[in-house]
Protein backbone atom coordinates (compact mmCIF):
# COMPACT_ATOMS: atom_id res chain seq x y z
CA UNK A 1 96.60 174.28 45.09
CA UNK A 2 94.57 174.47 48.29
CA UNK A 3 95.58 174.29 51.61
CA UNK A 4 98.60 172.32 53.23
CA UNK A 5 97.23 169.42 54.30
CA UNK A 6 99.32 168.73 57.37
CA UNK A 7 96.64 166.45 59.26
CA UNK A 8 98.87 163.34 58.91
CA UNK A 9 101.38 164.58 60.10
CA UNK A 10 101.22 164.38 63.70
CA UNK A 11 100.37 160.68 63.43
CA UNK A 12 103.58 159.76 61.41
CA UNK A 13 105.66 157.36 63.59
CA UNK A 14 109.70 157.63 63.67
CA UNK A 15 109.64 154.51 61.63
CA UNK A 16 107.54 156.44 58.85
CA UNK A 17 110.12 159.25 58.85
CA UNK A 18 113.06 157.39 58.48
CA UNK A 19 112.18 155.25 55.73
CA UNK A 20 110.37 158.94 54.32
CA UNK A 21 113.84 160.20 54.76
CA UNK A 22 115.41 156.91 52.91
CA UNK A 23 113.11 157.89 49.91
CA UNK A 24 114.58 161.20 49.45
CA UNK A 25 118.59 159.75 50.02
CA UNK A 26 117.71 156.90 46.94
CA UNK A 27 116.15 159.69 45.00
CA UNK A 28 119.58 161.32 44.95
CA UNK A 29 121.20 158.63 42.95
CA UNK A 30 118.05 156.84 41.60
CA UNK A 31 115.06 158.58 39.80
CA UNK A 32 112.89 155.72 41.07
CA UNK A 33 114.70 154.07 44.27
CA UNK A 34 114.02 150.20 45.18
CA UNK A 35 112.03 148.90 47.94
CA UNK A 36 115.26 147.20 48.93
CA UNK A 37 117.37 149.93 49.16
CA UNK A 38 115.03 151.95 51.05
CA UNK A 39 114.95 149.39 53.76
CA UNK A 40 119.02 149.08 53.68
CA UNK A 41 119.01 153.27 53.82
CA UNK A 42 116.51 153.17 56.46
CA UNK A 43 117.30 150.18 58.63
CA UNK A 44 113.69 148.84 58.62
CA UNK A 45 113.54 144.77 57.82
CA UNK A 46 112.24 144.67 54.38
CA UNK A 47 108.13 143.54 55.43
CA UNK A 48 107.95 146.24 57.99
CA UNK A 49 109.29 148.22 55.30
CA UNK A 50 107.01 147.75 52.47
CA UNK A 51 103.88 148.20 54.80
CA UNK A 52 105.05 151.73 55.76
CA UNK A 53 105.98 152.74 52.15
CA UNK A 54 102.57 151.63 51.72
CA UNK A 55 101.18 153.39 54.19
CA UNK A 56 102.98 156.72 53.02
CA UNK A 57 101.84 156.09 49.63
CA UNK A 58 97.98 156.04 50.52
CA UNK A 59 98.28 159.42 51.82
CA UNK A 60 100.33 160.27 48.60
CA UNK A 61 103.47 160.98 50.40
CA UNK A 62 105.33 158.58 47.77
CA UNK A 63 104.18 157.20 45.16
CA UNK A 64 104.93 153.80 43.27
CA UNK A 65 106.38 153.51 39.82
CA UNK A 66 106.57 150.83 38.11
CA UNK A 67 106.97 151.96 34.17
CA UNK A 68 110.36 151.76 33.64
CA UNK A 69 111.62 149.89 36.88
CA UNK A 70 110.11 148.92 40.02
CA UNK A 71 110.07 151.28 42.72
CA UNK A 72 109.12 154.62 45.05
CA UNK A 73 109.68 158.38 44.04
CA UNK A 74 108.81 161.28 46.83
CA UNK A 75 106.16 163.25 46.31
CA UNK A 76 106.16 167.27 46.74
CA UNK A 77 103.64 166.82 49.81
CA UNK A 78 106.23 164.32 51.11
CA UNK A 79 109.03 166.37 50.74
CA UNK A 80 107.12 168.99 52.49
CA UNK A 81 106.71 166.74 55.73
CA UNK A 82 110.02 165.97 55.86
CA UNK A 83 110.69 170.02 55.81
CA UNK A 84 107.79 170.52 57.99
CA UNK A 85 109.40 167.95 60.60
CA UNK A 86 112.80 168.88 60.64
CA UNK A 87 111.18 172.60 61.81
CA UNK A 88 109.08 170.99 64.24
CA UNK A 89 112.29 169.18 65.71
CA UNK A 90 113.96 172.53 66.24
CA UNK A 91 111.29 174.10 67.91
CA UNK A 92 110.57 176.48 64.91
CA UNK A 93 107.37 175.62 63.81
CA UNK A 94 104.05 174.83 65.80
CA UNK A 95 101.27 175.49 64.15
CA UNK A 96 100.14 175.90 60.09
CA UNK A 97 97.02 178.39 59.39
CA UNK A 98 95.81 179.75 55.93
CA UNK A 99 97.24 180.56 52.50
CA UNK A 100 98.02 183.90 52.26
CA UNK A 101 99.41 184.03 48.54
CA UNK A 102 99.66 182.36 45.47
CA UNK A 103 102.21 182.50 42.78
CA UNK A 104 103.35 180.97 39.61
CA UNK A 105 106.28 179.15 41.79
CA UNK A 106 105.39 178.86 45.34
CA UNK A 107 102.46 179.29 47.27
CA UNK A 108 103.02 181.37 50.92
CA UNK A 109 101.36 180.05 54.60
CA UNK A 110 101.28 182.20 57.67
CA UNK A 111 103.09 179.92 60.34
CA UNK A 112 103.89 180.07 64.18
CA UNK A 113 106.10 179.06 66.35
CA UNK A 114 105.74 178.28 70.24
CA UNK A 115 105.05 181.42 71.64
CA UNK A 116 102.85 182.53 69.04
CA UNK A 117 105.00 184.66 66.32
CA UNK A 118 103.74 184.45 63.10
CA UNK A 119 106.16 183.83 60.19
CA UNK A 120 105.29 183.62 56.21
CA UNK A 121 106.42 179.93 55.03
CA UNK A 122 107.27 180.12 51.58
CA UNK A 123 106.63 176.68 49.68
CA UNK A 124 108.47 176.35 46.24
CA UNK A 125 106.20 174.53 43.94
CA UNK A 126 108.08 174.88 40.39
CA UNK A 127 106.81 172.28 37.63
CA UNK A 128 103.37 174.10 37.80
CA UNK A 129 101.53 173.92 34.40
CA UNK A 130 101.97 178.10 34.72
CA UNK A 131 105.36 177.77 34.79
CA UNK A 132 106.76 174.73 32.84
CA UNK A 133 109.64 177.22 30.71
CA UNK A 134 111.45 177.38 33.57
CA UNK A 135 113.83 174.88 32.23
CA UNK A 136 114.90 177.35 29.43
CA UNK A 137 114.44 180.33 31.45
CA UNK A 138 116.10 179.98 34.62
CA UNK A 139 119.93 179.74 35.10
CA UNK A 140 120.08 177.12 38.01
CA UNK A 141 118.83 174.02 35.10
CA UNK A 142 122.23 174.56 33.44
CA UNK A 143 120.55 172.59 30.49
CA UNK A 144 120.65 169.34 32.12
CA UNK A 145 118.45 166.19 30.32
CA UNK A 146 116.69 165.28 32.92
CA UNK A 147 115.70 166.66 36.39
CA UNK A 148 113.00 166.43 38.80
CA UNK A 149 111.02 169.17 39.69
CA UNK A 150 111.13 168.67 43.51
CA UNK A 151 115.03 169.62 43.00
CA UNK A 152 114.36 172.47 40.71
CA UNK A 153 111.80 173.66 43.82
CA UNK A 154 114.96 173.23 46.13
CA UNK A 155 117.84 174.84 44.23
CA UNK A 156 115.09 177.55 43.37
CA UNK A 157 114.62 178.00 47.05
CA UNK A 158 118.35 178.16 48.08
CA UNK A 159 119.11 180.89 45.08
CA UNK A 160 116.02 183.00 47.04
CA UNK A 161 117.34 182.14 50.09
CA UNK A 162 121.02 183.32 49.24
CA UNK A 163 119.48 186.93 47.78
CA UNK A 164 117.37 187.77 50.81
CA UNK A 165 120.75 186.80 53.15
CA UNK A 166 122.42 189.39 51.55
CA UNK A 167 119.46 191.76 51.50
CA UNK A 168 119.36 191.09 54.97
CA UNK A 169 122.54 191.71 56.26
CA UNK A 170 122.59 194.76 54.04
CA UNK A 171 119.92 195.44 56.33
CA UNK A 172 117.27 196.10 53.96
CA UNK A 173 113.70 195.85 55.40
CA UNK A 174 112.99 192.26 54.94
CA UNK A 175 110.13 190.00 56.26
CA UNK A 176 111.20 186.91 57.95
CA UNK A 177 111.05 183.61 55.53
CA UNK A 178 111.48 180.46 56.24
CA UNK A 179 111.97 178.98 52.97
CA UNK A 180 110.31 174.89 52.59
CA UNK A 181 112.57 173.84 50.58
CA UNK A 182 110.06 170.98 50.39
CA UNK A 183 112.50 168.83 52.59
CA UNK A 184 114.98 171.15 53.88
CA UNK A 185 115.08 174.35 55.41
CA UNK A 186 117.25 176.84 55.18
CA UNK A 187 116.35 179.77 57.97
CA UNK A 188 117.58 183.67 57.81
């Protein structure tokens, strides 16, 4: 998968993040969510609106569907800026260096924060070509039709998160995660 490429994401206005966050509020009812209801969710006049979902989806942050209706879906690396944002706004995060590990579901960054502690950051990344049975393997599916694998990646991430909360305050020897739940974090 490469490195996180988290370039952009210093030069995303407040604008770009609320209509971003808009995205992933339509994608809770909608599989692809209108242009127009974006810009009602986000509160961005309609033109403004379609130049930043644009914008977002040159750098692949959304992309634009148009098969079976007209509209935007949120991409895994936008989901991840969203996560990697809300971090930054609680002083969490600072800085992003190198991979450190590779699996079939996630892929694992070593992180810091302000004063220079480094962290793992665990990204979920289920719906890899490695690891498409999940949908008959894993209980948290519950043999639903049809369901996107950036919400597989987060309800796989809260099921981890809820076993290493009790590991930890069984106070087993634990590193410190903080699980992307590629859009929202979840911190032990």
């Amino acid at each position: 998968m490469g490195k996180l490429n988290v370039t952009l994401l210093r030069y995303l206005s407040r604008e770009d993040f609320r209509v971003l966050t808009a995205v992933e509020m339509g994608m809770k009812n909608h599989e692809v969510v209108p242009g127009s209801l974006i810009s009602s969710i986000a509160g961005v006049k309609p033109g403004e609106c379609l130049k930043i979902l644009r914008n977002l989806a040159k750098h692949r942050l959304v992309c634009y569907e148009h098969k079976k209706s007209c509209g935007y879906r949120l991409t895994f690396l936008g989901y991840d800026y969203l996560a990697l944002k809300a971090l930054a706004n609680r002083d969490v995060l600072y800085s992003i260096g190198s991979m450190i590990g590779v699996g079939k579901e996630s892929d694992v960054y070593v992180v810091a924060n302000a004063s220079g502690k480094l962290f793992a950051l665990k990204v979920h990344r289920l719906g890899r070509t490695s690891f498409r049975k999940l949908k008959e393997k894993r209980d948290y599916h519950r043999h639903r039709h049809a369901t996107s694998w950036i919400y597989l990646s987060r309800l796989a991430a809260m099921k981890e998160f809820a076993y290493m909360k009790v590991g930890f305050h069984l106070s087993v020897s634990l590193v410190l995660y903080f699980l992307l739940l590629s859009a929202r974090i979840l911190a032990l």
